[in-house]
Protein backbone atom coordinates (compact mmCIF):
# COMPACT_ATOMS: atom_id res chain seq x y z
CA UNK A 1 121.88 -4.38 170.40
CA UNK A 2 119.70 -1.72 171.32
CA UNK A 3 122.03 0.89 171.15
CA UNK A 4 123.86 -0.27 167.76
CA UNK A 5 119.65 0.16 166.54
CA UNK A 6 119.29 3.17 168.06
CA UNK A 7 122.92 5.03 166.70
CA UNK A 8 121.14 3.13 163.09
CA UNK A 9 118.08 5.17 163.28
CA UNK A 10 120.26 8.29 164.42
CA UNK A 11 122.28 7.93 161.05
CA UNK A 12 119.25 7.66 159.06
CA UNK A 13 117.49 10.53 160.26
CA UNK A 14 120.70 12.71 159.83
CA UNK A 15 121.04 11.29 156.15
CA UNK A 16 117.68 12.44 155.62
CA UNK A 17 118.09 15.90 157.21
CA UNK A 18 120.92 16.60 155.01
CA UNK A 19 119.32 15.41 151.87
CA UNK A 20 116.60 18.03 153.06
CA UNK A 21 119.17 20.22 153.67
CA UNK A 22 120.53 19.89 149.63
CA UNK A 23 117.35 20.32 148.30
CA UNK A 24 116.82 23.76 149.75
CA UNK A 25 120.70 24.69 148.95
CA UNK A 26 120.30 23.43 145.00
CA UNK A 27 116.78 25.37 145.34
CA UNK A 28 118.43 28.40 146.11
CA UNK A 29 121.23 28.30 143.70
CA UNK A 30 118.43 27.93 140.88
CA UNK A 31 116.71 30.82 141.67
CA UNK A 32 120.27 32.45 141.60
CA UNK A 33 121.26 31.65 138.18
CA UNK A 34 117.49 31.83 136.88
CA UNK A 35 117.63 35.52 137.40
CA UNK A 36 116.34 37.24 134.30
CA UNK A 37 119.06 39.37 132.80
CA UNK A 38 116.99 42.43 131.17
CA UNK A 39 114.19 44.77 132.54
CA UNK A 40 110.82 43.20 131.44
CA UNK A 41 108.24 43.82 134.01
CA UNK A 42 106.64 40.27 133.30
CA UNK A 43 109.72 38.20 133.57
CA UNK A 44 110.31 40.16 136.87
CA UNK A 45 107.01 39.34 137.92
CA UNK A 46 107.58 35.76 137.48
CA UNK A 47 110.69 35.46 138.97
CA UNK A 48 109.36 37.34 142.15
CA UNK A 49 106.35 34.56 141.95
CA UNK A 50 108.63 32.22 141.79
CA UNK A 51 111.10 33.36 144.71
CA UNK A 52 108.46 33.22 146.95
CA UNK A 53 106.74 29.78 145.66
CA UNK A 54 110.52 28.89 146.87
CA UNK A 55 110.82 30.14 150.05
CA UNK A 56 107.77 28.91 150.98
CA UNK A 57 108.76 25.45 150.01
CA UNK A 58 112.47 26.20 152.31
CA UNK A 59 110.49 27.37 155.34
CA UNK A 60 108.12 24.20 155.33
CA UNK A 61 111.76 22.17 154.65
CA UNK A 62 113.63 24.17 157.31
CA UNK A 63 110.98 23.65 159.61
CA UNK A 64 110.95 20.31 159.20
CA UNK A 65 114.71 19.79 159.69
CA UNK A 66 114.51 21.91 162.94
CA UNK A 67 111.70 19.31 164.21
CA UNK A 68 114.06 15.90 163.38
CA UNK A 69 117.14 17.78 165.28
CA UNK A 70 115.35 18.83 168.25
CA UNK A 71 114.14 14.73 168.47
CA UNK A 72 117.20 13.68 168.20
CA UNK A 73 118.33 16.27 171.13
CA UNK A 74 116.31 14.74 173.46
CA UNK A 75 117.86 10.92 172.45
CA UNK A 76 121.55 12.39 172.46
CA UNK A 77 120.43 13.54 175.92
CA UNK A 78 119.61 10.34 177.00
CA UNK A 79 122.28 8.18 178.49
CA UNK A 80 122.33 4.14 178.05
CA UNK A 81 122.81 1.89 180.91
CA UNK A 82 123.23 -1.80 180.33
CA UNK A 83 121.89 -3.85 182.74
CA UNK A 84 124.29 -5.16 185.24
C-alpha cells in the first residue's frame, strides 16, 4: 500500500512540475510573438521591461522545478523492502 501511495505522490509532483514547466514555455513564446515590429524607443523599452519581469518569473519557476526533482532523487534512490 505504501508504495502504490508513494508512486501516487511521485505522479503528482511530476504533473505539477510539468505544468510549471508549460507555464514558463507559453511565457516564452509570448514574449516571442509580442515583439514590437517598428523602432520606437518606448515600445522597446517596454518590451525589454517586460523580458526581464519574465525571466525573473522563469528563474523563480525553474528553480522551483529543480528543488521538486532533486526530492524526488533522493525517493527514486530509495529502495522498498516489504517485510518478510
Amino acid at each position: 500500500m505504501e508504495k502504490s501511495q508513494a508512486i501516487n505522490e511521485l505522479g503528482k509532483k511530476l504533473n505539477k512540475d510539468i505544468e510549471i514547466l508549460d507555464t514558463v514555455y507559453s511565457d516564452m513564446v509570448e514574449a516571442i510573438h509580442l515583439k514590437p515590429q517598428g523602432n520606437e524607443l518606448e515600445e522597446l523599452r517596454l518590451y525589454v521591461d517586460n523580458l526581464y519581469t519574465m525571466l525573473n518569473r522563469t528563474v523563480f519557476r525553474i528553480q522551483e522545478v529543480k528543488n521538486s526533482i532533486a526530492e524526488e532523487k533522493q525517493l527514486l534512490l530509495e529502495t522498498w523492502n516489504p517485510p518478510a
